[in-house]
C-alpha atoms as a PDB file:
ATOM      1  CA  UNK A   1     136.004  75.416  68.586  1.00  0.00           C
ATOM      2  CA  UNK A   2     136.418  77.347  65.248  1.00  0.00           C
ATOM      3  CA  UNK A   3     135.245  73.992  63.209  1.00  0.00           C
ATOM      4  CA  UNK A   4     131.671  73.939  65.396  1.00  0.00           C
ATOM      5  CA  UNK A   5     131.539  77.473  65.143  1.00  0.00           C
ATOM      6  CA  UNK A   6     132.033  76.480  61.114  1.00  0.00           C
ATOM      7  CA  UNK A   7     129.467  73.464  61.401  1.00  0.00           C
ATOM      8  CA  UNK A   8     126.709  75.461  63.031  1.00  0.00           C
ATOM      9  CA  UNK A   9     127.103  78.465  60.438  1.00  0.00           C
ATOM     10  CA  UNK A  10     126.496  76.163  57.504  1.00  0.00           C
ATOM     11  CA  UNK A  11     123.512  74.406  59.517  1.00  0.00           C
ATOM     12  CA  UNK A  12     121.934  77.900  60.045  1.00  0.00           C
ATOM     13  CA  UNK A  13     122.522  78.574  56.510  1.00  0.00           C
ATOM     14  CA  UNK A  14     121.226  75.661  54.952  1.00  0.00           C
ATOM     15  CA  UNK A  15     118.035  75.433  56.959  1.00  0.00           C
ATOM     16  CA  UNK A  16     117.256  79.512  55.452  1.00  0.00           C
ATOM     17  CA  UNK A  17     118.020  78.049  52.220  1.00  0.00           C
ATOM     18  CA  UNK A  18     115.084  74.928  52.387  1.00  0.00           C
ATOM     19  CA  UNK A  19     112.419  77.983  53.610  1.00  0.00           C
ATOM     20  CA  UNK A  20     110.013  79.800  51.495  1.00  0.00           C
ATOM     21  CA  UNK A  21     107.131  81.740  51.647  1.00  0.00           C
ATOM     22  CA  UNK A  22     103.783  79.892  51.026  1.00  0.00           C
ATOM     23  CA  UNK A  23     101.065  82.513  51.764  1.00  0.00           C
ATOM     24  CA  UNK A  24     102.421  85.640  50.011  1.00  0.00           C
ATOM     25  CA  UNK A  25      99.714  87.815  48.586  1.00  0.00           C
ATOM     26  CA  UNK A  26      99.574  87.588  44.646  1.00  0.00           C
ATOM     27  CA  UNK A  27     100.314  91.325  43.691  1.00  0.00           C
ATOM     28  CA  UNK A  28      97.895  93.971  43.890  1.00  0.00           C
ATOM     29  CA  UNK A  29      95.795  91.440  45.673  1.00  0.00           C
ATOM     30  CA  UNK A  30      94.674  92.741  49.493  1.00  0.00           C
ATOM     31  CA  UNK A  31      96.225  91.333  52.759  1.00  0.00           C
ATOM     32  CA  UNK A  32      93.567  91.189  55.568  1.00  0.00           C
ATOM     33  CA  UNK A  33      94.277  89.373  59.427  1.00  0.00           C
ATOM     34  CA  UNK A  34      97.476  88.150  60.091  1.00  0.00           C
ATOM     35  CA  UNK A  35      98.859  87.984  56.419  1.00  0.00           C
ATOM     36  CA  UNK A  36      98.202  84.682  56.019  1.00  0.00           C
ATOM     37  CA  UNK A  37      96.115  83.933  53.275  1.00  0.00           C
ATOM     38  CA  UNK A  38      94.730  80.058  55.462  1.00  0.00           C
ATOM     39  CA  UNK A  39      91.561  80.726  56.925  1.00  0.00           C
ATOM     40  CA  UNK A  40      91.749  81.289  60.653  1.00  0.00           C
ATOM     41  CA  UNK A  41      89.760  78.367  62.406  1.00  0.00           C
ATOM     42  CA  UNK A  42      86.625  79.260  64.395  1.00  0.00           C
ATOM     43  CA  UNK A  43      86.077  77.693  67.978  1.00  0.00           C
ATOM     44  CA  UNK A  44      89.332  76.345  67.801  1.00  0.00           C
ATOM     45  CA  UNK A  45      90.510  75.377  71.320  1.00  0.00           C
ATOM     46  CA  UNK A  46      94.288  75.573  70.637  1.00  0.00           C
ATOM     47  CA  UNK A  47      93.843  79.255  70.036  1.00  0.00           C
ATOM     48  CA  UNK A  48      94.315  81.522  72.510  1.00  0.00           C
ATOM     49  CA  UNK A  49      94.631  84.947  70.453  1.00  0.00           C
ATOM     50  CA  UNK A  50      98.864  85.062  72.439  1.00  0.00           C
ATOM     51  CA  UNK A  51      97.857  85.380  75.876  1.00  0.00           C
ATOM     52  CA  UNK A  52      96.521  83.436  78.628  1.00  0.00           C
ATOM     53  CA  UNK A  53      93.534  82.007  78.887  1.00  0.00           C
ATOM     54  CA  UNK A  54      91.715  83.648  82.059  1.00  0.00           C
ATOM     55  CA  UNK A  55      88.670  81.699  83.974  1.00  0.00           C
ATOM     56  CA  UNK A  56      88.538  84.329  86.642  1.00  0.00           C
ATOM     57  CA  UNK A  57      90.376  86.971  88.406  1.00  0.00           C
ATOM     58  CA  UNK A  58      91.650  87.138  91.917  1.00  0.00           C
ATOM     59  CA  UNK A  59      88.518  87.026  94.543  1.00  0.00           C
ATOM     60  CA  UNK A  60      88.994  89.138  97.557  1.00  0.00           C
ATOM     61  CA  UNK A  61      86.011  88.383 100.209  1.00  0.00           C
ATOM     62  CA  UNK A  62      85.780  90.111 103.649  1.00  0.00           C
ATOM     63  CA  UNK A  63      83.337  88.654 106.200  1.00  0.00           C
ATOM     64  CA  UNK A  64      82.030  89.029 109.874  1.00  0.00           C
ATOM     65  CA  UNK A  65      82.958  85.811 111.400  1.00  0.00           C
ATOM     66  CA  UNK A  66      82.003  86.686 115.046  1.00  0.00           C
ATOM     67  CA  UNK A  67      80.382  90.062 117.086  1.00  0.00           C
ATOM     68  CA  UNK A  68      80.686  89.601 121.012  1.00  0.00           C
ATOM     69  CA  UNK A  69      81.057  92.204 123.553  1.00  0.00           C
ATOM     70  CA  UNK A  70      83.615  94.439 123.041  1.00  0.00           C
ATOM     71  CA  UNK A  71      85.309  92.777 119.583  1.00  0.00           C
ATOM     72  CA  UNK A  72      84.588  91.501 116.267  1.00  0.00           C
ATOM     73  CA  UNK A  73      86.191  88.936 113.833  1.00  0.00           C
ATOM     74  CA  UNK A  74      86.758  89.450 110.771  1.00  0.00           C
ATOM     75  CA  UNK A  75      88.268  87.078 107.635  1.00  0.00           C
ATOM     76  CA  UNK A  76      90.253  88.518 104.765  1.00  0.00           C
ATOM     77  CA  UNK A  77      90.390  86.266 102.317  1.00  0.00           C
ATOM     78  CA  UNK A  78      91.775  86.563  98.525  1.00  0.00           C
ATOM     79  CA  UNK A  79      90.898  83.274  96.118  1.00  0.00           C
ATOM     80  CA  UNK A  80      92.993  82.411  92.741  1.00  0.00           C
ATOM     81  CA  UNK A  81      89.975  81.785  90.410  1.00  0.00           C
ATOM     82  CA  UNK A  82      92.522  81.913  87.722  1.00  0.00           C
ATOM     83  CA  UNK A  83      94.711  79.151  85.584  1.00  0.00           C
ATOM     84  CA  UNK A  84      97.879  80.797  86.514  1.00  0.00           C
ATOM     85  CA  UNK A  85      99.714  80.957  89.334  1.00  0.00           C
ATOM     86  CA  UNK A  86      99.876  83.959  91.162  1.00  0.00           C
ATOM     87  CA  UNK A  87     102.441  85.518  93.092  1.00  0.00           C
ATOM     88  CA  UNK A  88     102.179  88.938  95.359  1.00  0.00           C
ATOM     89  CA  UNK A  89     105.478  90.523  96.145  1.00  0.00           C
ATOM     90  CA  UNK A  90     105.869  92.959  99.550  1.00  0.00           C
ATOM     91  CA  UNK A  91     108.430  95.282 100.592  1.00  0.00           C
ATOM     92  CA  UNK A  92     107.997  94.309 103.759  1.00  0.00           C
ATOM     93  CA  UNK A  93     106.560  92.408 106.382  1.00  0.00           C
ATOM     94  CA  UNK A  94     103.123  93.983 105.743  1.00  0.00           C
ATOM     95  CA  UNK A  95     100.685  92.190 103.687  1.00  0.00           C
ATOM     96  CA  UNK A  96      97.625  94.024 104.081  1.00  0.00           C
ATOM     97  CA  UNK A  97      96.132  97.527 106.203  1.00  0.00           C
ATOM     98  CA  UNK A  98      92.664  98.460 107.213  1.00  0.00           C
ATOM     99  CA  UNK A  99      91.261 100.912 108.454  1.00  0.00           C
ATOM    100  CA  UNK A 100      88.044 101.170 111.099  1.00  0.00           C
ATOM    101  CA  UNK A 101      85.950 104.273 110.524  1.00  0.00           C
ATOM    102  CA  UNK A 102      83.111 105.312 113.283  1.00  0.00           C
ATOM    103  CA  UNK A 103      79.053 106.116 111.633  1.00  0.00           C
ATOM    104  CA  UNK A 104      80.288 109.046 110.956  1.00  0.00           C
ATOM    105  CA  UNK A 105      83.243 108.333 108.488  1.00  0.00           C
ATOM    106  CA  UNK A 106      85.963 109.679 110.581  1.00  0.00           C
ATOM    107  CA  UNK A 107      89.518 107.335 111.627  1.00  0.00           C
ATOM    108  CA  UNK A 108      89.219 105.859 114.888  1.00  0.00           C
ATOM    109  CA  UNK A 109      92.035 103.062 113.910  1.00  0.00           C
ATOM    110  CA  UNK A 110      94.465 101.922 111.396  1.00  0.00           C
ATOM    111  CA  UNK A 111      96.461  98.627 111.765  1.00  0.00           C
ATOM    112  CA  UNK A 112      99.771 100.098 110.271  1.00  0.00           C
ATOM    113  CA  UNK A 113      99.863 103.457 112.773  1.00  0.00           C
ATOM    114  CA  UNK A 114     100.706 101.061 115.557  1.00  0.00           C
ATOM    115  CA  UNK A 115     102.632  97.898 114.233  1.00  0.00           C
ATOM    116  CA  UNK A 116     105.945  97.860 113.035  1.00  0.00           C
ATOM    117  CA  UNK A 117     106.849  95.679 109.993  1.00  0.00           C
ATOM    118  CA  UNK A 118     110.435  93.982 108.889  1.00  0.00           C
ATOM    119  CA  UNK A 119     112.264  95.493 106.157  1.00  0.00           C
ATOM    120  CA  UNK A 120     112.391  92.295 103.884  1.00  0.00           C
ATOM    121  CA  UNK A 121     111.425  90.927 100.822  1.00  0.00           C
ATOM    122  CA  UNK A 122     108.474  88.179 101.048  1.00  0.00           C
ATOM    123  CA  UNK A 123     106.047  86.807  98.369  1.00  0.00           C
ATOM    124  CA  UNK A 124     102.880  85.138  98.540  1.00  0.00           C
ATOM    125  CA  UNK A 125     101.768  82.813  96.022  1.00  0.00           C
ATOM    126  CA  UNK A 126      98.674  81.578  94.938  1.00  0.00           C
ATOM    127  CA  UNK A 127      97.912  78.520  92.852  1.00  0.00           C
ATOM    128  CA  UNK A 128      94.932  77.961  91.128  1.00  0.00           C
ATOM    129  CA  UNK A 129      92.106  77.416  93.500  1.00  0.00           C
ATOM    130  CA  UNK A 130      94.272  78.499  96.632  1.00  0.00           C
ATOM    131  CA  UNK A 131      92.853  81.138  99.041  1.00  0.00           C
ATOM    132  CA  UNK A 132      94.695  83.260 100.885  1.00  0.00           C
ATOM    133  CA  UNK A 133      93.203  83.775 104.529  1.00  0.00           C
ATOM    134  CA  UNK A 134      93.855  86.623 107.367  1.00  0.00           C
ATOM    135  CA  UNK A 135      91.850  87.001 110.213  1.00  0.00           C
ATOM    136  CA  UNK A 136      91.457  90.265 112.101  1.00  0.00           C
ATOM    137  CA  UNK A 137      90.261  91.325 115.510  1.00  0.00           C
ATOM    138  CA  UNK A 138      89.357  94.585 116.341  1.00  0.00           C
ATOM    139  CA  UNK A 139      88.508  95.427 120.367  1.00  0.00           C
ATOM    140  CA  UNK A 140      88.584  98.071 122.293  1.00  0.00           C
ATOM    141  CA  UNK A 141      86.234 100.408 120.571  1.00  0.00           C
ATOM    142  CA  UNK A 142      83.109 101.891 122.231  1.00  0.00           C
ATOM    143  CA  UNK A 143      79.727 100.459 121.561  1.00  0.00           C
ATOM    144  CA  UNK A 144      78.692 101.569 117.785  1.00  0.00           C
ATOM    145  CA  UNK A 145      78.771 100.459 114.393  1.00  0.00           C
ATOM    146  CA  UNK A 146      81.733 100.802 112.687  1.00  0.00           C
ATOM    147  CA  UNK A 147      83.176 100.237 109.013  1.00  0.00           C
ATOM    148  CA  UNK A 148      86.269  98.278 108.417  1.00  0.00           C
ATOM    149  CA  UNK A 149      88.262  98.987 104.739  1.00  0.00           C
ATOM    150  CA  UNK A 150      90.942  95.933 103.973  1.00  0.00           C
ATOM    151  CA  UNK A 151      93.449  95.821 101.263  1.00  0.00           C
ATOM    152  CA  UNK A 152      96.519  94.136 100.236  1.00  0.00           C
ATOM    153  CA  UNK A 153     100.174  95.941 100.113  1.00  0.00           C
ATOM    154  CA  UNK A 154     101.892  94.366  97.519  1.00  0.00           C
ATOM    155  CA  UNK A 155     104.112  96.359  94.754  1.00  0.00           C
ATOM    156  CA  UNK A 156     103.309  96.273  91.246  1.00  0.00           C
ATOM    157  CA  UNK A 157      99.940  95.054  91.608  1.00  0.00           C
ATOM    158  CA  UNK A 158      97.332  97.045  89.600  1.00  0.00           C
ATOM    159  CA  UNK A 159      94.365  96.396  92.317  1.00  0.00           C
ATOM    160  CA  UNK A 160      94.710  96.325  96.048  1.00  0.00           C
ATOM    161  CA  UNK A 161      91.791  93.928  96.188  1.00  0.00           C
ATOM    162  CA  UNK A 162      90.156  96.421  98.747  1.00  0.00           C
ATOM    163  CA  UNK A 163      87.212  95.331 100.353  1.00  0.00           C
ATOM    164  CA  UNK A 164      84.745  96.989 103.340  1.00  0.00           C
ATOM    165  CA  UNK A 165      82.530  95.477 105.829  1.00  0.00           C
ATOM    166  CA  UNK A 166      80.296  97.073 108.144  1.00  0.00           C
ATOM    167  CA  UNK A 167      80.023  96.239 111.847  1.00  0.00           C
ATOM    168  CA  UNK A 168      78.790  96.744 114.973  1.00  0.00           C
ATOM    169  CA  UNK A 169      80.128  96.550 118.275  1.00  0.00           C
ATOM    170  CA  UNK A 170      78.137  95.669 121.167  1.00  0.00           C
END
């Protein structure tokens, strides 16, 4: 063990040894960019400035699928428009709330007051392209127009993707 231990210092050592610094700046002469001295290459595809390269963002859509007597459908739907796979983590069973407001603004429902949600860990994920699609029905409310306001639950997330929708009940 000691002898590869022995082996791998010298390799480590050597390779140190065989390196020198090409682009250091003759003195008193200025250091701009990245101190290199190379010019950086314009419209260079390889270079992606250390991050990811973004098409898009995460599309949340909400839309009236149906209005009957008595109920509407609704679809909740988020879309990766990204190159990177994304994953949404929840502290519970509970992916998304909404709540339905009357004209008037005030609360006449919210899906979390009345459901109960397991206490477990769960994930969604996303790949690029992939939509992510809940449907909703909300009944039993008296004739009127209403406004329904959607997000997503999941921790750490910097937007809840919130979306509203007006609609009317006949």
């Amino acid at each position: 063990m000691k002898n590869w231990l022995l082996i791998l210092g010298f390799i480590i050592v050597l390779a140190g040894c065989g390196t020198t610094e090409k682009n250091e700046a003759k003195k008193g002469e200025p250091v701009m960019g990245d101190g290199n001295k190379q010019e950086q290459k314009k419209d260079d595809p390889e270079r992606n400035n250390g991050g990811g390269i973004v098409a898009g963002a995460i599309e949340p859509k909400l839309s009236i699928l149906e209005q009957k007597a008595g109920s509407a459908l609704l679809r909740y739907e988020l879309k990766n428009q990204t190159e990177q796979v994304k994953i949404f983590e929840f502290t519970s069973g509970k992916k998304f709330d909404y709540i339905v407001k009357n004209k008037e603004g005030k609360k006449v429902y919210q899906y979390s007051d009345d459901h109960m949600f397991t206490q477990a860990l769960s994930k969604i994920t996303l790949k690029q392209g992939e939509t992510y699609t809940q449907d909703i029905i909300v009944k039993n409310l008296p004739a009127g127009t209403y406004t329904i306001e959607i997000w997503l639950t999941a921790i750490d997330e910097d937007n809840d993707y919130r979306q509203k929708q007006t609609f009317e009940i006949k």
